[in-house]
C-alpha atoms as a PDB file:
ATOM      1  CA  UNK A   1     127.461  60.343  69.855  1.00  0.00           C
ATOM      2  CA  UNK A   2     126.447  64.114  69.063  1.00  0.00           C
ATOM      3  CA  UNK A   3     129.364  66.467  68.763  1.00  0.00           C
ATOM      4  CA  UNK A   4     127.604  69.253  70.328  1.00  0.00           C
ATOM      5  CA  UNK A   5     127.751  68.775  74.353  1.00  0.00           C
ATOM      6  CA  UNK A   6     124.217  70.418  75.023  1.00  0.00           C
ATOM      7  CA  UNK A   7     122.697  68.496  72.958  1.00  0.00           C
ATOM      8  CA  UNK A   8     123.907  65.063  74.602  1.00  0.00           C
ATOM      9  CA  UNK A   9     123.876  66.397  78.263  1.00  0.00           C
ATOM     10  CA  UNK A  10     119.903  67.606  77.219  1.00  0.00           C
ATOM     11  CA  UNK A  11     120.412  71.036  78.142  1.00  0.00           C
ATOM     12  CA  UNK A  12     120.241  72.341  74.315  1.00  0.00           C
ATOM     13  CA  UNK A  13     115.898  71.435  74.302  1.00  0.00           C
ATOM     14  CA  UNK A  14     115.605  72.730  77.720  1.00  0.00           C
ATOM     15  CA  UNK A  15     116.702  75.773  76.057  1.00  0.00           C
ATOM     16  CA  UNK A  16     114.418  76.074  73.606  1.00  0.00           C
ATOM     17  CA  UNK A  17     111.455  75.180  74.912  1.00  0.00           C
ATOM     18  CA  UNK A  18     111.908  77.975  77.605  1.00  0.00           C
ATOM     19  CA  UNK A  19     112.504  80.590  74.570  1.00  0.00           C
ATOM     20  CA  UNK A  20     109.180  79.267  73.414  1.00  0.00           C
ATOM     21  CA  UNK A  21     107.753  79.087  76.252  1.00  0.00           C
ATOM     22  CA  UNK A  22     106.290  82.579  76.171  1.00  0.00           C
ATOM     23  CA  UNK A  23     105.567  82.709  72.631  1.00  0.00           C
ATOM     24  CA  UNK A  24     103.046  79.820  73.016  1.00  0.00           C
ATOM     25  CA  UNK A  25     101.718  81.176  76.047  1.00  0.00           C
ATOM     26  CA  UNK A  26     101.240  84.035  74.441  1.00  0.00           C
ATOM     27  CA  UNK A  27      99.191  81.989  72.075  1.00  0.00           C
ATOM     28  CA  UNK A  28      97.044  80.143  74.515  1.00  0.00           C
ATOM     29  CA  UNK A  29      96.264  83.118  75.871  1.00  0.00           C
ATOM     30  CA  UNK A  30      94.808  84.802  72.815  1.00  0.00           C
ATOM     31  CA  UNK A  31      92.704  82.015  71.814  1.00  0.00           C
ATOM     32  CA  UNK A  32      91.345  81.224  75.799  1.00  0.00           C
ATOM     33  CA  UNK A  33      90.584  85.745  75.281  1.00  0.00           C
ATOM     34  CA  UNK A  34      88.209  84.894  72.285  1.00  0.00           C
ATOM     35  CA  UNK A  35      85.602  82.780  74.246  1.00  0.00           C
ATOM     36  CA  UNK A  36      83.448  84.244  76.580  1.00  0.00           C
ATOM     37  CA  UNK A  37      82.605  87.496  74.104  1.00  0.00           C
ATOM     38  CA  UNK A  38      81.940  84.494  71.296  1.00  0.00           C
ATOM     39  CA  UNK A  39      79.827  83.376  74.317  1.00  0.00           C
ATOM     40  CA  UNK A  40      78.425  86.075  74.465  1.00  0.00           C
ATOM     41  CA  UNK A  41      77.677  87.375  71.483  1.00  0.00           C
ATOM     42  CA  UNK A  42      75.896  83.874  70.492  1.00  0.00           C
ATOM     43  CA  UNK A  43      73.867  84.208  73.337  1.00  0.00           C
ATOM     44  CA  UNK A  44      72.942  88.000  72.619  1.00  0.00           C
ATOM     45  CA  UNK A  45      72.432  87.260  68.944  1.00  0.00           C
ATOM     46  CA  UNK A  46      69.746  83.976  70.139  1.00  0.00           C
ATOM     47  CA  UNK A  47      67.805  85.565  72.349  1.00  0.00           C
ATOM     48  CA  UNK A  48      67.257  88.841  70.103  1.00  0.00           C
ATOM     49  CA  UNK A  49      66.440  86.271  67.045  1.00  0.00           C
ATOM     50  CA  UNK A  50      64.191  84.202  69.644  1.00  0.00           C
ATOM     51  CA  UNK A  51      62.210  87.333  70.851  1.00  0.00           C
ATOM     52  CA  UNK A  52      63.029  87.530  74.237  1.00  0.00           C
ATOM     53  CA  UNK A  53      64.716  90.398  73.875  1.00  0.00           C
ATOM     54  CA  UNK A  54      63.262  93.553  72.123  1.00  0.00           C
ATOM     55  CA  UNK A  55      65.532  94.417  68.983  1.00  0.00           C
ATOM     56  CA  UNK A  56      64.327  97.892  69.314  1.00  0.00           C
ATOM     57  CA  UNK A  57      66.210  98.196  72.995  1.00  0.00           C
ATOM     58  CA  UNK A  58      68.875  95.645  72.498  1.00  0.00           C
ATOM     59  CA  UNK A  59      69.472  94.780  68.640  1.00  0.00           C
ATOM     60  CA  UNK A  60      71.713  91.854  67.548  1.00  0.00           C
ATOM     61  CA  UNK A  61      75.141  91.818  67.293  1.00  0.00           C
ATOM     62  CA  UNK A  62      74.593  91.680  63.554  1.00  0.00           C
ATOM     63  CA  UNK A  63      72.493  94.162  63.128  1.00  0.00           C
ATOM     64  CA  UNK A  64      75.324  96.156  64.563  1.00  0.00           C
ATOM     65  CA  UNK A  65      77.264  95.423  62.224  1.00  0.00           C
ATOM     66  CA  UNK A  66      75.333  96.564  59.107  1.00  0.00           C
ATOM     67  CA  UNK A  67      74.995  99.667  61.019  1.00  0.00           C
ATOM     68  CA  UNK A  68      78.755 100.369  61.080  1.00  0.00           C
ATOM     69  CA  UNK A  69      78.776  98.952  57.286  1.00  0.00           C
ATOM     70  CA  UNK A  70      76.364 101.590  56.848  1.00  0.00           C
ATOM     71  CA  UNK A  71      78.590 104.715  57.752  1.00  0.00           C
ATOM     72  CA  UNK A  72      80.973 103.776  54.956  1.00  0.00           C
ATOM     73  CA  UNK A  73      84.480 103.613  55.216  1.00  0.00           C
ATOM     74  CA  UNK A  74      85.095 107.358  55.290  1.00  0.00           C
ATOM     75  CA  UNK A  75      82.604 108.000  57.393  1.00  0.00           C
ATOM     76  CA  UNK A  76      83.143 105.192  60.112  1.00  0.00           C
ATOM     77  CA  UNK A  77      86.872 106.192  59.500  1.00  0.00           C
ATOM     78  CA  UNK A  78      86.378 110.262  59.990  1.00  0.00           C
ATOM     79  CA  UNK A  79      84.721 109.408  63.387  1.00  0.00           C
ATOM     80  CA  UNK A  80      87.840 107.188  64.494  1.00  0.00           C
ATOM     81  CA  UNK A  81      90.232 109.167  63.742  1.00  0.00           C
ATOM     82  CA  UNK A  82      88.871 112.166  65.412  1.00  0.00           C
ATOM     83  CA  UNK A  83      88.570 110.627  68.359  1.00  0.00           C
ATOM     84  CA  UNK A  84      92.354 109.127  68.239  1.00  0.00           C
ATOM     85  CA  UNK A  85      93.462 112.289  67.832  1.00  0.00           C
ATOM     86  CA  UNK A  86      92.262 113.644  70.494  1.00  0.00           C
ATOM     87  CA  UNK A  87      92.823 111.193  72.933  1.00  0.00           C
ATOM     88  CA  UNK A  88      96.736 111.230  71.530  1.00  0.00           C
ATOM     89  CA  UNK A  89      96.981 115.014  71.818  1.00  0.00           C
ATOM     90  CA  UNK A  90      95.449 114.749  75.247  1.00  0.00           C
ATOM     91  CA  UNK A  91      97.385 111.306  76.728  1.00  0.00           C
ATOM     92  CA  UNK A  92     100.573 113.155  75.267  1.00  0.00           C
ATOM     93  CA  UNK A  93     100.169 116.498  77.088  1.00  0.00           C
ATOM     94  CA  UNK A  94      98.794 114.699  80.199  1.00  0.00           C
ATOM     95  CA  UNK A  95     101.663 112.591  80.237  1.00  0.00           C
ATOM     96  CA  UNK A  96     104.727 114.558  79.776  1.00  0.00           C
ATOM     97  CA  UNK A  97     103.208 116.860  82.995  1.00  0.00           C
ATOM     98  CA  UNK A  98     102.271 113.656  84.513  1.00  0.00           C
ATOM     99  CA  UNK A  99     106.290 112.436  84.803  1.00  0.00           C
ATOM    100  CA  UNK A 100     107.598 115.971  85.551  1.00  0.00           C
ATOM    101  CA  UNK A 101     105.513 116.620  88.410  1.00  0.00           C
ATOM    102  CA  UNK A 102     104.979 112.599  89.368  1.00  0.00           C
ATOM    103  CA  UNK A 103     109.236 112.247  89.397  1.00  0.00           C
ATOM    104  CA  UNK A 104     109.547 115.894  91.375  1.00  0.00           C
ATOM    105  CA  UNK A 105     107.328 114.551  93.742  1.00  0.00           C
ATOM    106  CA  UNK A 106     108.747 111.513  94.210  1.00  0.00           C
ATOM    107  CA  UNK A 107     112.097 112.629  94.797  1.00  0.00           C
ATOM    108  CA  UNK A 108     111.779 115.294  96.849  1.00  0.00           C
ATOM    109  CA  UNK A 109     109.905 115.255 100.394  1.00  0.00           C
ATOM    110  CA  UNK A 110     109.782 119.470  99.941  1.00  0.00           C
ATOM    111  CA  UNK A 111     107.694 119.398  96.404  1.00  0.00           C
ATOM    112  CA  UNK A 112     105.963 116.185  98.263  1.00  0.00           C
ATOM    113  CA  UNK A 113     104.658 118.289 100.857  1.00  0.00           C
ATOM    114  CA  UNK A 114     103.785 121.112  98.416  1.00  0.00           C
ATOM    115  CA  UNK A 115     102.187 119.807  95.507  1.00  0.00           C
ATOM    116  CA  UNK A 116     100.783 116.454  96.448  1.00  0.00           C
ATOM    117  CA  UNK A 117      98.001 117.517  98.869  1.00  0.00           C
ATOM    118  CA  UNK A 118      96.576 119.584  95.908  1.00  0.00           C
ATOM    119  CA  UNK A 119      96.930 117.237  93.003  1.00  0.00           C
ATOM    120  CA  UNK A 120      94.660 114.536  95.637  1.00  0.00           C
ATOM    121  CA  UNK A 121      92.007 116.906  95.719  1.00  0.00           C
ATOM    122  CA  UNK A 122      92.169 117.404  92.325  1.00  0.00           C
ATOM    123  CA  UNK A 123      92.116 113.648  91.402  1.00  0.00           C
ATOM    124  CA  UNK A 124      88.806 113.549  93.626  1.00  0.00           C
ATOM    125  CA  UNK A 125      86.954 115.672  90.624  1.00  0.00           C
ATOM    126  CA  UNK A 126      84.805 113.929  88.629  1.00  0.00           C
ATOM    127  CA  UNK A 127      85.547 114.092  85.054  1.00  0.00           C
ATOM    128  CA  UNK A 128      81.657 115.999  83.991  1.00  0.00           C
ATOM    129  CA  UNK A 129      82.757 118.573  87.146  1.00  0.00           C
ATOM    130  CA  UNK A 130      85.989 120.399  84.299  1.00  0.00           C
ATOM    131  CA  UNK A 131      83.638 120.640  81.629  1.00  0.00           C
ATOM    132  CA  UNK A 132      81.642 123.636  82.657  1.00  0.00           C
ATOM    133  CA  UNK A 133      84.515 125.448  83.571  1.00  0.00           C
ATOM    134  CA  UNK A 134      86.377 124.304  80.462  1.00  0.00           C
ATOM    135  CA  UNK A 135      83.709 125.656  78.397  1.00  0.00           C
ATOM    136  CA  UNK A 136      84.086 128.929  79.782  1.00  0.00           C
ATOM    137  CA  UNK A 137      87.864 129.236  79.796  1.00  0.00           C
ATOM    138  CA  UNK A 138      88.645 127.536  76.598  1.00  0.00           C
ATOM    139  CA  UNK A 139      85.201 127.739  74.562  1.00  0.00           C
ATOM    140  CA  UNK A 140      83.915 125.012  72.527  1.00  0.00           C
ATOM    141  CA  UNK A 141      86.653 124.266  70.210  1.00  0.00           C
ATOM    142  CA  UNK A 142      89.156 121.379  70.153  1.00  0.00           C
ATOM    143  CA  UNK A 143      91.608 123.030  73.132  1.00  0.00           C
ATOM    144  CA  UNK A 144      88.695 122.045  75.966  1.00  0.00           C
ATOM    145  CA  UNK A 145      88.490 118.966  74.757  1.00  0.00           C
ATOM    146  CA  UNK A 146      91.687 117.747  74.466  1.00  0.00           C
ATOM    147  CA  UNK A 147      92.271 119.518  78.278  1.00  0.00           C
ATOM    148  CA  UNK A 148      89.763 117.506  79.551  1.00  0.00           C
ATOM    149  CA  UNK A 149      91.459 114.521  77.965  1.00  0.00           C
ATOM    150  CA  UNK A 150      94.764 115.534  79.536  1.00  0.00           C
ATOM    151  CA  UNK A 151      92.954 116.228  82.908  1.00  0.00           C
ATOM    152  CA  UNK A 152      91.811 112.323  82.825  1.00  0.00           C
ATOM    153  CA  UNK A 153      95.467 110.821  81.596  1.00  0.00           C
ATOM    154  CA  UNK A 154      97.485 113.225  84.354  1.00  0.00           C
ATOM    155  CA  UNK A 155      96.356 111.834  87.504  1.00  0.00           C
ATOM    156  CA  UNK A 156      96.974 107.637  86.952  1.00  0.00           C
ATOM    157  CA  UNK A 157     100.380 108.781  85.710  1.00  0.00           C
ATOM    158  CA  UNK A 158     101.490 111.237  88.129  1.00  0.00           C
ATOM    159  CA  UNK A 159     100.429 108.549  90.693  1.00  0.00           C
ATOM    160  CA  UNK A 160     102.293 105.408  88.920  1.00  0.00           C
ATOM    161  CA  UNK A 161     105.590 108.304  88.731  1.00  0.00           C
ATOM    162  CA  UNK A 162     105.340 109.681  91.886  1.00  0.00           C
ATOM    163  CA  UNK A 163     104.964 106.100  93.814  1.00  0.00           C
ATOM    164  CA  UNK A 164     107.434 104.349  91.547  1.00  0.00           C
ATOM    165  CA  UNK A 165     109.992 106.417  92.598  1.00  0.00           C
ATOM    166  CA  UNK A 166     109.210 107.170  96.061  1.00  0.00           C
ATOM    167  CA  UNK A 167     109.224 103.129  96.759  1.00  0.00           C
ATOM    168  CA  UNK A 168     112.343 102.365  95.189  1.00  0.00           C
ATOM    169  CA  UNK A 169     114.169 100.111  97.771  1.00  0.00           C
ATOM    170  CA  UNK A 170     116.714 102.020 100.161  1.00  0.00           C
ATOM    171  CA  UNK A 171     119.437  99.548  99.714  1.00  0.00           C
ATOM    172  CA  UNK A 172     119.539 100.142  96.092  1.00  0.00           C
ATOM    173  CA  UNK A 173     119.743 103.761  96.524  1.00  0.00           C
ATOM    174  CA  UNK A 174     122.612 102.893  99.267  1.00  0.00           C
ATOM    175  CA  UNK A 175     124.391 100.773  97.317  1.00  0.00           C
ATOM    176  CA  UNK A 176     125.018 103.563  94.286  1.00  0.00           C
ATOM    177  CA  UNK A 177     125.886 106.073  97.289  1.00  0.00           C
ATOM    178  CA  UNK A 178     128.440 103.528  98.345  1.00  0.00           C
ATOM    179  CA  UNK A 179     129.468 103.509  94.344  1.00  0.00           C
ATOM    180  CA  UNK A 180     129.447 107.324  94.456  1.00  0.00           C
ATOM    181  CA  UNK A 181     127.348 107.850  91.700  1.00  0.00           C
ATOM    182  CA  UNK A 182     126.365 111.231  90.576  1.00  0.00           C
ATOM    183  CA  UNK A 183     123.040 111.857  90.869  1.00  0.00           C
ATOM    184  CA  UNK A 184     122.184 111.704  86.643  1.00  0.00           C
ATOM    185  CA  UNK A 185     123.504 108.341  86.834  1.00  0.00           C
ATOM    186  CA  UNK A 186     121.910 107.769  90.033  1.00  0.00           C
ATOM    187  CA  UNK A 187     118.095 108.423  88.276  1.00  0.00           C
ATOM    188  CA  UNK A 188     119.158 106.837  84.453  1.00  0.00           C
ATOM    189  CA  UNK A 189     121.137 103.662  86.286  1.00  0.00           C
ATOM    190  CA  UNK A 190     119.153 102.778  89.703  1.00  0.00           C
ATOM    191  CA  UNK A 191     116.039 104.948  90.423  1.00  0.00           C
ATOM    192  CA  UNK A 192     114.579 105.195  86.638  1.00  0.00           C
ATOM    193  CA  UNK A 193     114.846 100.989  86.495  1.00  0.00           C
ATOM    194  CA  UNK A 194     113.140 100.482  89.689  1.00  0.00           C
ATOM    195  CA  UNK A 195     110.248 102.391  89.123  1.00  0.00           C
ATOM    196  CA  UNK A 196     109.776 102.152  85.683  1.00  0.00           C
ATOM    197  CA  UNK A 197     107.133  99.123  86.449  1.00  0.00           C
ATOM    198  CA  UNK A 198     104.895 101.353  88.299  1.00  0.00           C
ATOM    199  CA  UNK A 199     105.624 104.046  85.720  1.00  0.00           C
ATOM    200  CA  UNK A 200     104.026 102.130  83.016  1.00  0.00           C
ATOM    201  CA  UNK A 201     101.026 100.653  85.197  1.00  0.00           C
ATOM    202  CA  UNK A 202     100.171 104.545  85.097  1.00  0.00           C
ATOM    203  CA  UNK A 203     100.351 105.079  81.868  1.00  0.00           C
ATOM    204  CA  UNK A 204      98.543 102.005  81.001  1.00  0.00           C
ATOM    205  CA  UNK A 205      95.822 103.315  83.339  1.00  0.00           C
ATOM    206  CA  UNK A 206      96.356 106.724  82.175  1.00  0.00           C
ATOM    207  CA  UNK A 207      95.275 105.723  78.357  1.00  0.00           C
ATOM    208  CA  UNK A 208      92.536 103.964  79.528  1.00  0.00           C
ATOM    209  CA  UNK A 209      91.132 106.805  81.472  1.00  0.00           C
ATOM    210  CA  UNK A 210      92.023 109.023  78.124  1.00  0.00           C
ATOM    211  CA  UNK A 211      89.858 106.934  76.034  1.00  0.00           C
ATOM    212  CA  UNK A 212      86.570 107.435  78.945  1.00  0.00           C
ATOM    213  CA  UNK A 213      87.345 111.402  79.259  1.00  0.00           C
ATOM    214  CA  UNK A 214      86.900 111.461  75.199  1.00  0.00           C
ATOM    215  CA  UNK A 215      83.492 110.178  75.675  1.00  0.00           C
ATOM    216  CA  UNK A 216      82.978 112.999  78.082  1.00  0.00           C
ATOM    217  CA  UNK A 217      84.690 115.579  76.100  1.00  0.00           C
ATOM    218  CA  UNK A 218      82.979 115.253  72.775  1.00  0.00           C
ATOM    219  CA  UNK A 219      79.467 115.968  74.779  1.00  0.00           C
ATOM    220  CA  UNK A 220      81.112 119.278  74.175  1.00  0.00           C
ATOM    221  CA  UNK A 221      79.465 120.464  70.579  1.00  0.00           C
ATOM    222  CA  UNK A 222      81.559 117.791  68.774  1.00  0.00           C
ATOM    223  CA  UNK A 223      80.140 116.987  65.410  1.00  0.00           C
ATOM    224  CA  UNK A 224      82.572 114.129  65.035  1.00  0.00           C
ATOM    225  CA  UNK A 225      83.829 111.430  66.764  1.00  0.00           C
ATOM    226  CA  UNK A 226      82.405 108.189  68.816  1.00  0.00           C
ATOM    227  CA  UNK A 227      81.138 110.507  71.479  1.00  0.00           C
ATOM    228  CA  UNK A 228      79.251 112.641  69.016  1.00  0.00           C
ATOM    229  CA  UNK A 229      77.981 109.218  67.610  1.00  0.00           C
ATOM    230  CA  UNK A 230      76.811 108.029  71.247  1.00  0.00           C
ATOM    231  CA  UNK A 231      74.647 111.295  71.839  1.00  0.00           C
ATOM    232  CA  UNK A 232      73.612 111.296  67.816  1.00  0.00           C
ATOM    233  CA  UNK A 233      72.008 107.767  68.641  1.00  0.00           C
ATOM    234  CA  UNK A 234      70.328 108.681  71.869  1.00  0.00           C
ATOM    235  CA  UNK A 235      68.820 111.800  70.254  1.00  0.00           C
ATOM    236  CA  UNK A 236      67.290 109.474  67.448  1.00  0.00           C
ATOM    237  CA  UNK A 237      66.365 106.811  69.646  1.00  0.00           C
ATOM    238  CA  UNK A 238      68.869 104.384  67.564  1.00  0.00           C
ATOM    239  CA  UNK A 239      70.189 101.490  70.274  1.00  0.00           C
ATOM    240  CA  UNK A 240      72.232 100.131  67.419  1.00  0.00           C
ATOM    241  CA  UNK A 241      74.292 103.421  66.720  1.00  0.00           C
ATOM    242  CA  UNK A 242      74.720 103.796  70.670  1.00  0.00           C
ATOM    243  CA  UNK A 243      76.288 100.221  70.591  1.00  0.00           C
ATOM    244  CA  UNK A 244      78.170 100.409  67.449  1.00  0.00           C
ATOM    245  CA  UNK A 245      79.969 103.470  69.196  1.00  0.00           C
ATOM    246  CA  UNK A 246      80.969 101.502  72.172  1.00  0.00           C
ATOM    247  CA  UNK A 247      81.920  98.459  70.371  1.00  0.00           C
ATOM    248  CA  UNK A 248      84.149 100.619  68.556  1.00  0.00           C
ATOM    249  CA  UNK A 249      85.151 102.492  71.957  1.00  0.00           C
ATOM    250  CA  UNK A 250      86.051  98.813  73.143  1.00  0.00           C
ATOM    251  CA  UNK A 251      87.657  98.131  70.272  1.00  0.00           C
ATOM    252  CA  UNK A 252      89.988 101.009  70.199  1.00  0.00           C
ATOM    253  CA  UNK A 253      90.447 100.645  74.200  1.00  0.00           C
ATOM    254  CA  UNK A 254      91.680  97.353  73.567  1.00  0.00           C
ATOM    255  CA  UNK A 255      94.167  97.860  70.733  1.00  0.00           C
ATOM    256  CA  UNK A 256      96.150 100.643  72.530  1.00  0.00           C
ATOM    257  CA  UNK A 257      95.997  98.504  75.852  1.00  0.00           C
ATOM    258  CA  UNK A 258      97.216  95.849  74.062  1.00  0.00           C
ATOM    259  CA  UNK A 259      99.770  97.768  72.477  1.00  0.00           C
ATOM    260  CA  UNK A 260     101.080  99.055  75.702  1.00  0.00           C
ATOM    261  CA  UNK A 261     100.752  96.221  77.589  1.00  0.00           C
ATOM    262  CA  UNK A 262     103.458  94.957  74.767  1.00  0.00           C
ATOM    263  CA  UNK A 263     105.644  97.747  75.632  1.00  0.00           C
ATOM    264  CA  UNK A 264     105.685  96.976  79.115  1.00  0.00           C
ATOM    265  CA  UNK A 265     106.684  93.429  78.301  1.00  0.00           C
ATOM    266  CA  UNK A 266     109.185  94.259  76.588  1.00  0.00           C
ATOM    267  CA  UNK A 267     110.531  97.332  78.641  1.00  0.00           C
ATOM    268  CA  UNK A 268     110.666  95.058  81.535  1.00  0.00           C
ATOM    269  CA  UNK A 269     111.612  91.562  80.302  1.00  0.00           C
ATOM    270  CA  UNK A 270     114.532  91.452  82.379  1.00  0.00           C
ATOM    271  CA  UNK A 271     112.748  91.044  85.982  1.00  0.00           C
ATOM    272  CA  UNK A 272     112.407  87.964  87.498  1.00  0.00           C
ATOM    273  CA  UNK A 273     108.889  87.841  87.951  1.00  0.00           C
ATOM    274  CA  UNK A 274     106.544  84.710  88.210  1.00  0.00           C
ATOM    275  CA  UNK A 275     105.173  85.900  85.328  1.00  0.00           C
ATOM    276  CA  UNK A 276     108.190  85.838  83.352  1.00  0.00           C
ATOM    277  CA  UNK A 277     108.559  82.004  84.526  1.00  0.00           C
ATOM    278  CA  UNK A 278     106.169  78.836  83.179  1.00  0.00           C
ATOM    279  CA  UNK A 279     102.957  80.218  84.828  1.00  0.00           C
ATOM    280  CA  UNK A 280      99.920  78.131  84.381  1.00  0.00           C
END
């Protein structure tokens, strides 16, 4: 007989398989991810090779691909990296005005009243609406672009802040009254945890919404970055650098959504969630 008592009563592999659980999961889920653009992209690539699609409007996925390999690394990399940094400059400014405002609001009915109404208006703008009057406050340089990137990554924040703390359940915030907590404790111990899911659904959204205003903002006399490429293409009539910018858009988009969707994870692995349990 075993000496160790979990492993003869059978809760010791119980254990461990729901540790693993997630990893595999995790697994499963990345592989299932990789099949319907393998789909598609044998489907695209067959019907451009088997004429039925003109390769001048639509050209195939590999002839993508030799146009990125065309750029050159320091090329293809000078584009990237001008965009990234202005999408980080912008999501960071948006963001840190985005939880000041978003947890002022949400905790007080006064700045509520005040500021909200205004902010909803201003959420209603579409993104093309700023750049006009970006232009003529801020010129052409990098400032109104990364404002306009900051104008798209404020308003999914401020709205994940504002509503994750304004629907914090009552009895929590009772129950710390009851434990006369002061009110620094009150937002780090009870009101910070129960809204931080909805605080990083915004700022989840909020990237993603960063990434689409960059398009927008480097229609602003950029002469680098995927935007610039996108208009370059159009201008030459060249469908395959117009979809090697948005493959690399969706590339991008993805690797920073998948990066903070591994935050959130992480940041909110304690909650007893169904999909913190064996979901199918």
């Amino acid at each position: 007989m075993s000496a160790n008592p979990q492993e003869w009563s059978g809760i010791g592999p119980a254990v461990e398989t729901a540790r693993t659980a997630p990893r595999r999961r995790g697994w499963s889920a990345l592989g299932t991810g990789w099949i319907l653009p393998a789909g598609v992209l044998a489907v695209w690539e067959g019907a451009v090779r088997a004429g039925w699609v003109s390769p001048h409007l639509l050209p195939a996925p590999t002839e993508i691909v030799q146009t990125l390999i065309s750029f050159g690394g320091q090329g293809l990399a000078g584009h990237v990296l001008a965009s990234s940094a202005r999408v980080a400059a912008g999501f960071a400014i948006g963001t840190v005005l985005a939880i000041a405002i978003g947890a002022l609001v949400g905790l007080s009915r006064r700045a509520e009243g005040l500021l909200d109404p205004t902010f909803q208006a201003l959420r209603a703008i579409p993104s093309l609406a700023w750049v006009p009057l970006l232009l003529l406050w801020l010129g052409i340089d990098e400032a109104s672009k990364i404002a306009l990137i900051a104008i798209g990554a404020f308003f999914p924040v401020y709205m994940g802040v504002a509503s994750g703390f304004r629907d914090v359940d009552r009895k929590l915030v009772e129950a710390a009254r009851m434990h006369r907590l002061g009110a620094v404790a009150m937002v780090r111990r009870v009101l910070l945890p129960a809204a931080l899911p909805a605080v990083l659904t915004g700022l989840r959204n909020g990237l993603s919404l960063a990434w689409m205003f960059m398009v927008a903002a480097e229609l602003i006399a950029a002469t680098r970055g995927l935007g610039y490429l996108l208009t370059d293409g159009r201008e030459m009539g060249r469908a395959d650098i117009v979809l090697a910018a948005i493959v690399l858009l969706a590339l991008l988009g993805k690797v920073t959504d998948t990066g903070m969707a591994w935050l959130e994870k992480r940041l909110l692995a304690w909650r007893d969630t169904y999909d913190n349990t064996a979901r199918d």
